[in-house]
Structures are given as structure tokens and as C-alpha cells.
Protein backbone atom coordinates (compact mmCIF):
# COMPACT_ATOMS: atom_id res chain seq x y z
CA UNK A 1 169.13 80.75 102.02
CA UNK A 2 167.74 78.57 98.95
CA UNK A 3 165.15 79.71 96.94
CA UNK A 4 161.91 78.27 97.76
CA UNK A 5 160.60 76.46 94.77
CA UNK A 6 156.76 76.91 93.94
CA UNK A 7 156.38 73.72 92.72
CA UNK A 8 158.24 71.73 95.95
CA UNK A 9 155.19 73.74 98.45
CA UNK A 10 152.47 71.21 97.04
CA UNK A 11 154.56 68.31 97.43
CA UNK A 12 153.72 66.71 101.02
CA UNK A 13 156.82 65.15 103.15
CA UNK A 14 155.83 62.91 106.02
CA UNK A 15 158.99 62.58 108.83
CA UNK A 16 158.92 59.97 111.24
CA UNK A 17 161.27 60.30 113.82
CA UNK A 18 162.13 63.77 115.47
CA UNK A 19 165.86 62.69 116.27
CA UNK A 20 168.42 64.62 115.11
CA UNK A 21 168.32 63.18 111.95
CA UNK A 22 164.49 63.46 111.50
CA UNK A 23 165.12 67.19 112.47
CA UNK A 24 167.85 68.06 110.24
CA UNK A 25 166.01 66.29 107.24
CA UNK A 26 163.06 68.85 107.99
CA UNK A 27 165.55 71.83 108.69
CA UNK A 28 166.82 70.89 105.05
CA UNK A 29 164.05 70.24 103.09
CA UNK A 30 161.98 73.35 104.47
CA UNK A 31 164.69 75.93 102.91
CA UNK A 32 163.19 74.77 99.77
CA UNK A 33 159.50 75.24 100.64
CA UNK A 34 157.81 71.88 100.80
CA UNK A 35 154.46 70.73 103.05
CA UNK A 36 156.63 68.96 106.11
CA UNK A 37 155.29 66.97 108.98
CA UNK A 38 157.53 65.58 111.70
CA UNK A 39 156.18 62.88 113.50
CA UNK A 40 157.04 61.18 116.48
CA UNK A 41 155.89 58.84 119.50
CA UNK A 42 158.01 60.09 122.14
CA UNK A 43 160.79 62.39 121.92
CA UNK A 44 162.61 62.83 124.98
CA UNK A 45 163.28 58.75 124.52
CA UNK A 46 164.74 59.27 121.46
CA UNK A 47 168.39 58.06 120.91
CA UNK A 48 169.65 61.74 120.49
CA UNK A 49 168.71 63.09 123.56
CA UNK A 50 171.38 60.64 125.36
CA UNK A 51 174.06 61.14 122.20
CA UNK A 52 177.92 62.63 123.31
CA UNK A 53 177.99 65.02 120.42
CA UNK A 54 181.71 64.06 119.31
CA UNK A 55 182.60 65.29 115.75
CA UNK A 56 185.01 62.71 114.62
CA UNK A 57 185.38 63.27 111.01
CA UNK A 58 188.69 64.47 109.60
CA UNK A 59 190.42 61.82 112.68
CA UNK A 60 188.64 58.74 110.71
CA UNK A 61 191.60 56.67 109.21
CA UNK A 62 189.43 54.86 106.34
CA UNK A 63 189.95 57.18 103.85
CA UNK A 64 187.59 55.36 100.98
CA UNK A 65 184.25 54.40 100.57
CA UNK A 66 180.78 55.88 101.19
CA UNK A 67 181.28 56.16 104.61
CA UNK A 68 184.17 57.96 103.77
CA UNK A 69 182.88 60.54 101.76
CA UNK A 70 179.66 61.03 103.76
CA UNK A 71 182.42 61.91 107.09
CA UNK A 72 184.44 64.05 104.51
CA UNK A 73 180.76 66.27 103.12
CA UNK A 74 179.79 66.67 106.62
CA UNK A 75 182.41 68.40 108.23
CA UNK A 76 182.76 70.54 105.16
CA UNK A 77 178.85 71.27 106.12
CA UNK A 78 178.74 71.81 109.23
CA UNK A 79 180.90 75.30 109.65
CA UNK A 80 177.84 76.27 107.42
CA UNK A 81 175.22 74.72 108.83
CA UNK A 82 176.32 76.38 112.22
CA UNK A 83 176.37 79.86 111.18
CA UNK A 84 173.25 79.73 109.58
CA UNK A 85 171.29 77.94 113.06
CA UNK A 86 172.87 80.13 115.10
CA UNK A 87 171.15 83.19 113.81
CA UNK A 88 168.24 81.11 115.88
CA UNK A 89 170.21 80.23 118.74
CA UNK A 90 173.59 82.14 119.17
CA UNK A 91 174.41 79.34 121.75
CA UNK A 92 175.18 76.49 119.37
CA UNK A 93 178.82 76.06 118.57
CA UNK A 94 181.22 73.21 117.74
CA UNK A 95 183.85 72.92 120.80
CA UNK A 96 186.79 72.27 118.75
CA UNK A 97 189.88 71.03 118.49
CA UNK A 98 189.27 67.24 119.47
CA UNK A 99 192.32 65.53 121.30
CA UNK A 100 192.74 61.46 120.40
CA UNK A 101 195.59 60.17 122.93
CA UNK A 102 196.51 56.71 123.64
CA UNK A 103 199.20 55.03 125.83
CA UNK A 104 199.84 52.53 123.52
CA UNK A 105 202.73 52.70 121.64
CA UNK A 106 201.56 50.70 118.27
CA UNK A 107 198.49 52.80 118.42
CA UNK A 108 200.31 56.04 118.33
CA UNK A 109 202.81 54.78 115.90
CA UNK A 110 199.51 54.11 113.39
CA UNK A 111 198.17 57.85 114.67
CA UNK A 112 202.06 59.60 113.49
CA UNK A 113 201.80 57.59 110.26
CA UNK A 114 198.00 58.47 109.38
CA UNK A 115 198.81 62.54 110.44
CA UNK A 116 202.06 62.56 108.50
CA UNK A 117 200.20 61.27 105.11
CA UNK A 118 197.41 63.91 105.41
CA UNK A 119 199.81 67.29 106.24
CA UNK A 120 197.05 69.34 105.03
CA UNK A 121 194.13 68.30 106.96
CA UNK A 122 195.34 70.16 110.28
CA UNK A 123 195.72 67.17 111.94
CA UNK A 124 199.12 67.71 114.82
CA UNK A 125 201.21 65.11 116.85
CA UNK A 126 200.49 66.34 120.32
CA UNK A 127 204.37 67.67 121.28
CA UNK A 128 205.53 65.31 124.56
CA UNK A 129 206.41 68.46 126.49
CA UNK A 130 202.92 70.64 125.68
CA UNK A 131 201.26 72.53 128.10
CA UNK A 132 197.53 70.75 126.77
CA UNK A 133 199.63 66.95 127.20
CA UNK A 134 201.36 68.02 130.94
CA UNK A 135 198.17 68.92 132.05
CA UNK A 136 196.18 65.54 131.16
CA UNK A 137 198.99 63.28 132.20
CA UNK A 138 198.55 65.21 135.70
CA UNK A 139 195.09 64.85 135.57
CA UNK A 140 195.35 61.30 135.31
CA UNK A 141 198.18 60.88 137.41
CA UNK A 142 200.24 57.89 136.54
CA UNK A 143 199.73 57.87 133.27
CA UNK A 144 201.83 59.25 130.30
CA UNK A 145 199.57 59.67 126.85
CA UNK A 146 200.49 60.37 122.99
CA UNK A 147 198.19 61.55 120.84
CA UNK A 148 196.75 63.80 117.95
CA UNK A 149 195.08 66.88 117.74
CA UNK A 150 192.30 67.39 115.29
CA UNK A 151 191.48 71.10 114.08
CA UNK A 152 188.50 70.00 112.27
CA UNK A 153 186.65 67.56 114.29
CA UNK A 154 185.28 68.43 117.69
CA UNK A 155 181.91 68.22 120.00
CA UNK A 156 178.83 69.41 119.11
CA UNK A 157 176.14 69.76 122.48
CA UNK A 158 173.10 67.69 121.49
CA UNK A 159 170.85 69.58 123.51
CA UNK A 160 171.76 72.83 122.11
CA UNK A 161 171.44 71.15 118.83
CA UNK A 162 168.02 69.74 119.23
CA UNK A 163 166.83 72.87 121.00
CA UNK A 164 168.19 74.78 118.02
CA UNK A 165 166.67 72.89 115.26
CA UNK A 166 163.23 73.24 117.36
CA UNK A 167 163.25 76.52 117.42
CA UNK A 168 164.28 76.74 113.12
CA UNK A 169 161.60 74.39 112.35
CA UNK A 170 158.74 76.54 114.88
CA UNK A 171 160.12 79.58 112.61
CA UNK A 172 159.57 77.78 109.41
CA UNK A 173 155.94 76.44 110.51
CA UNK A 174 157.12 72.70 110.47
CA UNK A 175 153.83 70.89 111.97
CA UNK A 176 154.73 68.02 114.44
CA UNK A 177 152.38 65.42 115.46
CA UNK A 178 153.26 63.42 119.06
CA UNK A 179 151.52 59.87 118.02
CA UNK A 180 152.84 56.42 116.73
CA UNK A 181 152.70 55.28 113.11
CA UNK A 182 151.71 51.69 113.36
CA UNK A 183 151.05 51.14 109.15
CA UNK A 184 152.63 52.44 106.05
CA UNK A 185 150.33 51.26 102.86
CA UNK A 186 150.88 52.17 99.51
CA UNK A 187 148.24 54.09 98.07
CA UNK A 188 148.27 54.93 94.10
CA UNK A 189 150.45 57.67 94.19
CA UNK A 190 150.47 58.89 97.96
CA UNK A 191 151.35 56.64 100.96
CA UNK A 192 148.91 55.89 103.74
CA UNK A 193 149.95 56.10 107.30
CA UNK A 194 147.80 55.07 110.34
CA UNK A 195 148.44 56.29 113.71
CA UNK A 196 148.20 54.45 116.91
CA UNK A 197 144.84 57.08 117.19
CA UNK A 198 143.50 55.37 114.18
CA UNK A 199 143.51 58.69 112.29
CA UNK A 200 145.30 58.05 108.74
CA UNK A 201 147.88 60.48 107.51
CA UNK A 202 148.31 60.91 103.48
CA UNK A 203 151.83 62.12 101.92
CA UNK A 204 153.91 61.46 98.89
CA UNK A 205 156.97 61.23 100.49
CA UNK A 206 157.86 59.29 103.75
CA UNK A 207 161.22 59.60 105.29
CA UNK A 208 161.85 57.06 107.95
CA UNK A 209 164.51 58.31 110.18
CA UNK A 210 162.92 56.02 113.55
CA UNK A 211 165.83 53.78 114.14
CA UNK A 212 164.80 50.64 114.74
CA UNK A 213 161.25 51.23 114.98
CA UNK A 214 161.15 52.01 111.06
CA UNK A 215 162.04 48.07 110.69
CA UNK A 216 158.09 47.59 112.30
CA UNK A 217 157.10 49.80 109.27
CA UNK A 218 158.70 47.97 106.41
CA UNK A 219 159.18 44.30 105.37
CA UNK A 220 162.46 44.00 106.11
CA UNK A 221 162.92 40.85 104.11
CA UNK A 222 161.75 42.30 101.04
CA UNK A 223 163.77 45.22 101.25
CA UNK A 224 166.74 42.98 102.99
CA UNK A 225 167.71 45.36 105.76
CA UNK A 226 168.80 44.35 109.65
CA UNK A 227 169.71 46.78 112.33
CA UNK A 228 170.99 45.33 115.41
CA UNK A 229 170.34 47.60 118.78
CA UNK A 230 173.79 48.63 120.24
CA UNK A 231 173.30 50.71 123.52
CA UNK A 232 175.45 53.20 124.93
CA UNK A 233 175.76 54.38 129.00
CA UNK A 234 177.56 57.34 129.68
CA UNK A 235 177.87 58.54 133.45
CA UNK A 236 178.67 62.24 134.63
CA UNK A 237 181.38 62.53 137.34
CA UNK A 238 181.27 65.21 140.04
CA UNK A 239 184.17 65.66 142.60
CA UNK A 240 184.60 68.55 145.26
CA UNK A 241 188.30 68.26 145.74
CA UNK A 242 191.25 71.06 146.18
CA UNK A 243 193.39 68.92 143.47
CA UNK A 244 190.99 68.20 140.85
CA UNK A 245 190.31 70.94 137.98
CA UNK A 246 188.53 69.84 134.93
CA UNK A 247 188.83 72.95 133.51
CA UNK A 248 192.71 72.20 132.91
CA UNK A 249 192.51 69.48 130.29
CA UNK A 250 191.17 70.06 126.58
CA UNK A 251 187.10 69.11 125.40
CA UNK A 252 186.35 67.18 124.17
CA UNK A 253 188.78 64.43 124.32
CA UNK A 254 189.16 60.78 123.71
CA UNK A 255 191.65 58.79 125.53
CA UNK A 256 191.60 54.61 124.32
CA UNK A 257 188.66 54.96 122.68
CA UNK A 258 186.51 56.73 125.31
CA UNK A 259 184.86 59.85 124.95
CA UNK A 260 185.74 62.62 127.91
CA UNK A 261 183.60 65.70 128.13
CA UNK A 262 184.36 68.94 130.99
CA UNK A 263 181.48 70.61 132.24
CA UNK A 264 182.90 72.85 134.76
CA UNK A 265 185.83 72.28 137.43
CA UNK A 266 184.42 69.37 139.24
CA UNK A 267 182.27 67.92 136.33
CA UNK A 268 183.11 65.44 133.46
CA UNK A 269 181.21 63.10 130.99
CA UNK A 270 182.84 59.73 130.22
CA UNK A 271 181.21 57.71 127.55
CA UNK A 272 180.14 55.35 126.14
CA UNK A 273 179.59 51.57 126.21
CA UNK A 274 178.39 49.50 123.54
CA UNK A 275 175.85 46.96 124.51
CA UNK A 276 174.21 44.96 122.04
CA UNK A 277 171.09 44.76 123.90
CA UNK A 278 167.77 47.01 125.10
CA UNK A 279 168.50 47.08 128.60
CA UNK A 280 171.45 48.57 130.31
CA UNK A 281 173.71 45.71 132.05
CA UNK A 282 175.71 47.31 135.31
CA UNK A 283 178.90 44.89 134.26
CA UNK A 284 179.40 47.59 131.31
CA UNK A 285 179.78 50.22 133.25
CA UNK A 286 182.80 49.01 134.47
CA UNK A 287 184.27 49.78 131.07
CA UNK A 288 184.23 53.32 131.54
CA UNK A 289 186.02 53.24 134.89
CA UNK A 290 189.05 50.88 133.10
CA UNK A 291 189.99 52.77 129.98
CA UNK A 292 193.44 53.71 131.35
CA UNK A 293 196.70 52.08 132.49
CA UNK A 294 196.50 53.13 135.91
CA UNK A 295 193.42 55.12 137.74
CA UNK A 296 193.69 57.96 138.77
CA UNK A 297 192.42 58.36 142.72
CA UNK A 298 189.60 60.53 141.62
CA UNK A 299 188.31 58.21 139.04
CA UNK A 300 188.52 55.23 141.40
CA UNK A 301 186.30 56.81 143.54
CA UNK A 302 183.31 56.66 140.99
CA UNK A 303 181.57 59.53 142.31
CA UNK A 304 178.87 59.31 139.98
CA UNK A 305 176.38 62.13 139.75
CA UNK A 306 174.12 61.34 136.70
CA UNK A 307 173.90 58.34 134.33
CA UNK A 308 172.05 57.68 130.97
CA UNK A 309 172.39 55.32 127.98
CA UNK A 310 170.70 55.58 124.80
CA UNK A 311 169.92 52.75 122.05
CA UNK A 312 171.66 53.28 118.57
CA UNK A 313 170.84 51.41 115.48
CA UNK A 314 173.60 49.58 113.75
CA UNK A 315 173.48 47.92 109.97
CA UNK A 316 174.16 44.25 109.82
CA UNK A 317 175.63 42.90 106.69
CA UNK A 318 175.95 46.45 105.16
CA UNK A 319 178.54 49.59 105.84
CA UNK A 320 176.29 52.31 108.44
CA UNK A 321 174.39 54.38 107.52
CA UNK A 322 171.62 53.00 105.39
CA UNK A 323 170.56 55.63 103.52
CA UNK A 324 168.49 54.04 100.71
CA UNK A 325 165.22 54.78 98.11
CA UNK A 326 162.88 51.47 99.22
CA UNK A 327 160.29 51.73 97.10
CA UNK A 328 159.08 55.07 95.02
CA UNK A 329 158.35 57.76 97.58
CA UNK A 330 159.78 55.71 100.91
CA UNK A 331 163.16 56.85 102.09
CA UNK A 332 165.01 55.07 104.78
CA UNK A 333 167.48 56.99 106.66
CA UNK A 334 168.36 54.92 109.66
CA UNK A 335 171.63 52.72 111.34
CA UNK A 336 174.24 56.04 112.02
CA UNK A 337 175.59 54.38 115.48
CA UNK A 338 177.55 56.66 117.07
CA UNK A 339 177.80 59.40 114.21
CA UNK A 340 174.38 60.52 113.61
CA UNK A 341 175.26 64.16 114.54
CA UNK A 342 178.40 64.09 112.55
CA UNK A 343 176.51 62.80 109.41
CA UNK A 344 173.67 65.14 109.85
CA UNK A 345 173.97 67.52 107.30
CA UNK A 346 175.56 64.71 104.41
CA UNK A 347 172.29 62.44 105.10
CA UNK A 348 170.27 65.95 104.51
CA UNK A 349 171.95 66.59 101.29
CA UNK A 350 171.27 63.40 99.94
CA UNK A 351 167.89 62.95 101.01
CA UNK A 352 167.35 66.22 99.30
CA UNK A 353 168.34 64.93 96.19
CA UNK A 354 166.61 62.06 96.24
CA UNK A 355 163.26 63.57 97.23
CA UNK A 356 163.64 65.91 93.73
CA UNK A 357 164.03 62.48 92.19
CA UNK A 358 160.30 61.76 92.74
CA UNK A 359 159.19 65.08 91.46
């Protein structure tokens, strides 16, 4: 545990957005002892609630830049940040290994090259004749898969996670305010912020982590930042047959680029699309039906139990995340896609260090 720093308990932190990033920001920030106050318009709409969880860090194949690094900090974090949550909820764990399998020869041919120039990042060609690989190609009968195994990256449960953090931050006496910010103002020092109520909030630190609701907050020409809205469906799949066992194959797993989640025998997770839009579109959901070569009986079937989709934020003109100082005391931490989970704990750090800037 850090050492809680007298002089960080009189400086005031306003957080909008109670996502997982919004969340981990406060989980951070309150080992050190400052005034915290999450706030939020509605979080069960939030983009995390309807987030996969995958852990893809070690697996990505850029090996440079920010985003990079920021992959490479987290999943040295997380091990750490998972022992120390789970001393408030013993249920949080990271599902590991993750399994990336293709049935495309170039693809694989890129994934043998990529594992054999990293041969100490416990990264493994998935052997032809495994027991994990016999077991997925009967699964999805018809098909014949090559692929990777990565020790490091795997599936965190975003409930769990969010329910985890919850219960940290109630521990830690985080207050959390259900309303809308509608105005940021500068004021001298301190930064004004009305509520849809009309009740004005005073801090000297804001930290936007609302997606692209933090763009209504800002001038976005000013500070020259565009999100674009990508949303993502993701259906659950239930089937009561003698032949299909979900329980054979490894989770999580990603087969051509989609994510594939067990729950128990007869139930699996298959996400997501990428919509650039607000409103789910039914022709999308196709996509996660015709990820493979040939389909599987079972998955033709499209026995479809639950569905969701959530709406990510995604830089335009500018690498994601955006993880930037606006203006003196304004901190935008917004546009993670699909890895806000797996950046979690990197965005934390850094947001750490740039709130001790101010001081």
C-alpha cells in the first residue's frame, strides 16, 4: 500500500465517468489519500458494463510506440493490481492463457514469425496434434485452426471487475454522485462544474474519463481532439445438445479476430462487431455467425440466448488512447476502444503522475 501523503488529502479530484477507467483512476489515486468524487449520469449504460474483458497485451505485434509501451506497463500491472483487489473480492481473477488461432495460412505464418522473435515472452505455437487444438477443431467441426498461445494475456470478467473496484472505493470512502455534468468553467484556481440539478461542484482537478460525452465538456477545436463512436454487439449462445461441450475448448479464445468466451457446457460469448454508429444495425450481427471457414451445425443454428452491444470511443487523427493534460488541472483520459480494461492500470499510473504535476 502507498503511503498516504498529508499534503495530497486537501487536494480535491473531481471524476467524471464511473467506467472502468473512471474507477481505476479513483482506486489509484485514493492509495495516496486525496478528496475523490466519482461522478456519473448513468452507470449501468456505461460502455464497460457490455466490455468482453480480453487481455490482449503481450499477443500485440506493434512492438513500438506509446501504445506499445502503455500494453507492455499494463500487463506488468495487472498480476499486482489483482492480488491487491482481491483481498476485497477473492472472486476476481485473470482467466489465462489466451488462445489466437486462425485458418489462414499467411496469418499463421506472420503469428510463427512474431512468437519465434520474442522466445522469452511465453508466447507457444499451438502443436498440430495438442489435446487444447483436437478439441477446438472438433468443436467446430470442419475446420482445422493454427494458432498461438499467450501465457501472459488472458480475460478479465468485467463484472467482477467493476463489482470489485465498487466495493475498494466504498472501503476507501470514495463519494459518488449519480447526476450529469452539463458545464466545466474555469475558475481562478479551482474548476467549476454544474450539474444537470443546477447545483455547482468546485475541484482542482477534473479527470474526464466519459467517453464521448467528455467532448460536450470541452471545446474540442481548441484542444483539437475527435472521437468517433464505434459500437460493439456481442450475443451469448445456449445449446442443450448430447454433442456439444463448451467446457472442452480453452477461454478465452480468439479465432479470426473474434472473441469466444465459455460459460458453462452449453454457454458461450462470441464478440464483437464494430459499428461506427449509436444504434445497433441487425446486418452486423451476421459477422459473428461468419468468422469461420465452415459452420459448425451448432453455430448455424443461432440459438441466441442474450445479446448486448456497447459504444466505445475511438481517436481520429491520433494513436488511442488520448491520455492528455488540456489545460492546467483538466485531464482527459478517453478513446481506449476495445482495450480499456487492458490499459487500466498504465492510464492510472500516468494520470497519477500528472495529477502531482499540479501540486
Amino acid at each position: 500500500m502507498n503511503k498516504v501523503n498529508d499534503k495530497f488529502n486537501k487536494i480535491k479530484i473531481l471524476i467524471v465517468g464511473s467506467g472502468i477507467i473512471g474507477k481505476s483512476n479513483a482506486f489509484e489515486l485514493s492509495n495516496y489519500g486525496f478528496d475523490i468524487t466519482l461522478v456519473d449520469q448513468d452507470e449501468i449504460n456505461n460502455s464497460s458494463n457490455a466490455a468482453l474483458g480480453i487481455l490482449m497485451g503481450t499477443i500485440y505485434q506493434k512492438r513500438n510506440g506509446r501504445s506499445w509501451r502503455l500494453r507492455q506497463k499494463s500487463s506488468e500491472l495487472w498480476p499486482k493490481w489483482i492480488k491487491i483487489l482481491q483481498s476485497y473480492n477473492p472472486k476476481l481473477k485473470i482467466d489465462k492463457p489466451l488462445f489466437l488461432l486462425t485458418n489462414d495460412l499467411d496469418k499463421f505464418k506472420r503469428l510463427t514469425k512474431f512468437v519465434n522473435s520474442y522466445p522469452h515472452d511465453e508466447l507457444e505455437i499451438v502443436e498440430a496434434n495438442s489435446y487444447n487444438l483436437n478439441q477446438i477443431n472438433k468443436t467446430f467441426d470442419g475446420n482445422e485452426f493454427q494458432g498461438v498461445i499467450s501465457h501472459r494475456d488472458g480475460r478479465i470478467n468485467p463484472k467482477v471487475l467493476l463489482d470489485t473496484l465498487d466495493i475498494a472505493l466504498e472501503s476507501k470512502n470514495i463519494k459518488t454522485i449519480n447526476n450529469k455534468i452539463t458545464k466545466i468553467e474555469k475558475n481562478n484556481k479551482n474548476w467549476n462544474l454544474k450539474l444537470k440539478t443546477g447545483e455547482v461542484l468546485t475541484s482542482e482537478i477534473v479527470i474526464l474519463c466519459n467517453s464521448l460525452d467528455s467532448l460536450q465538456l470541452i471545446n474540442p477545436e481548441i484542444h483539437k481532439i475527435k472521437l468517433k463512436p464505434v459500437l460493439g454487439q456481442a450475443v451469448e449462445l445456449h445449446y442443450e445438445e448430447k454433442n456439444t461441450n463448451f467446457l472442452t475448448l480453452p477461454s478465452p479464445l480468439n479465432i479470426n479476430g473474434k472473441n469466444l468466451i465459455t460459460i458453462n457446457k452449453e454457454t458461450i460469448i462470441i464478440g464483437s462487431t464494430d459499428e461506427y454508429n449509436f444504434e445497433p444495425d441487425e446486418f452486423y450481427i451476421n459477422e459473428l455467425f461468419e468468422f469461420l471457414q465452415k459452420q459448425p451445425k451448432w453455430l448455424n443454428k443461432k440459438n441466441i440466448s442474450r445479446r448486448w452491444f456497447g459504444i466505445r470511443s475511438r481517436p481520429e487523427g491520433e494513436p488511442s488512447p488520448i491520455l492528455k493534460t488540456l489545460e492546467k488541472g483538466l485531464i482527459l483520459c478517453s478513446g481506449f476502444y476495445k482495450n480499456g480494461i487492458l490499459l487500466a492500470p498504465a492510464c492510472s499510473k500516468w494520470v497519477l503522475e500528472e495529477v502531482k504535476k499540479h501540486i
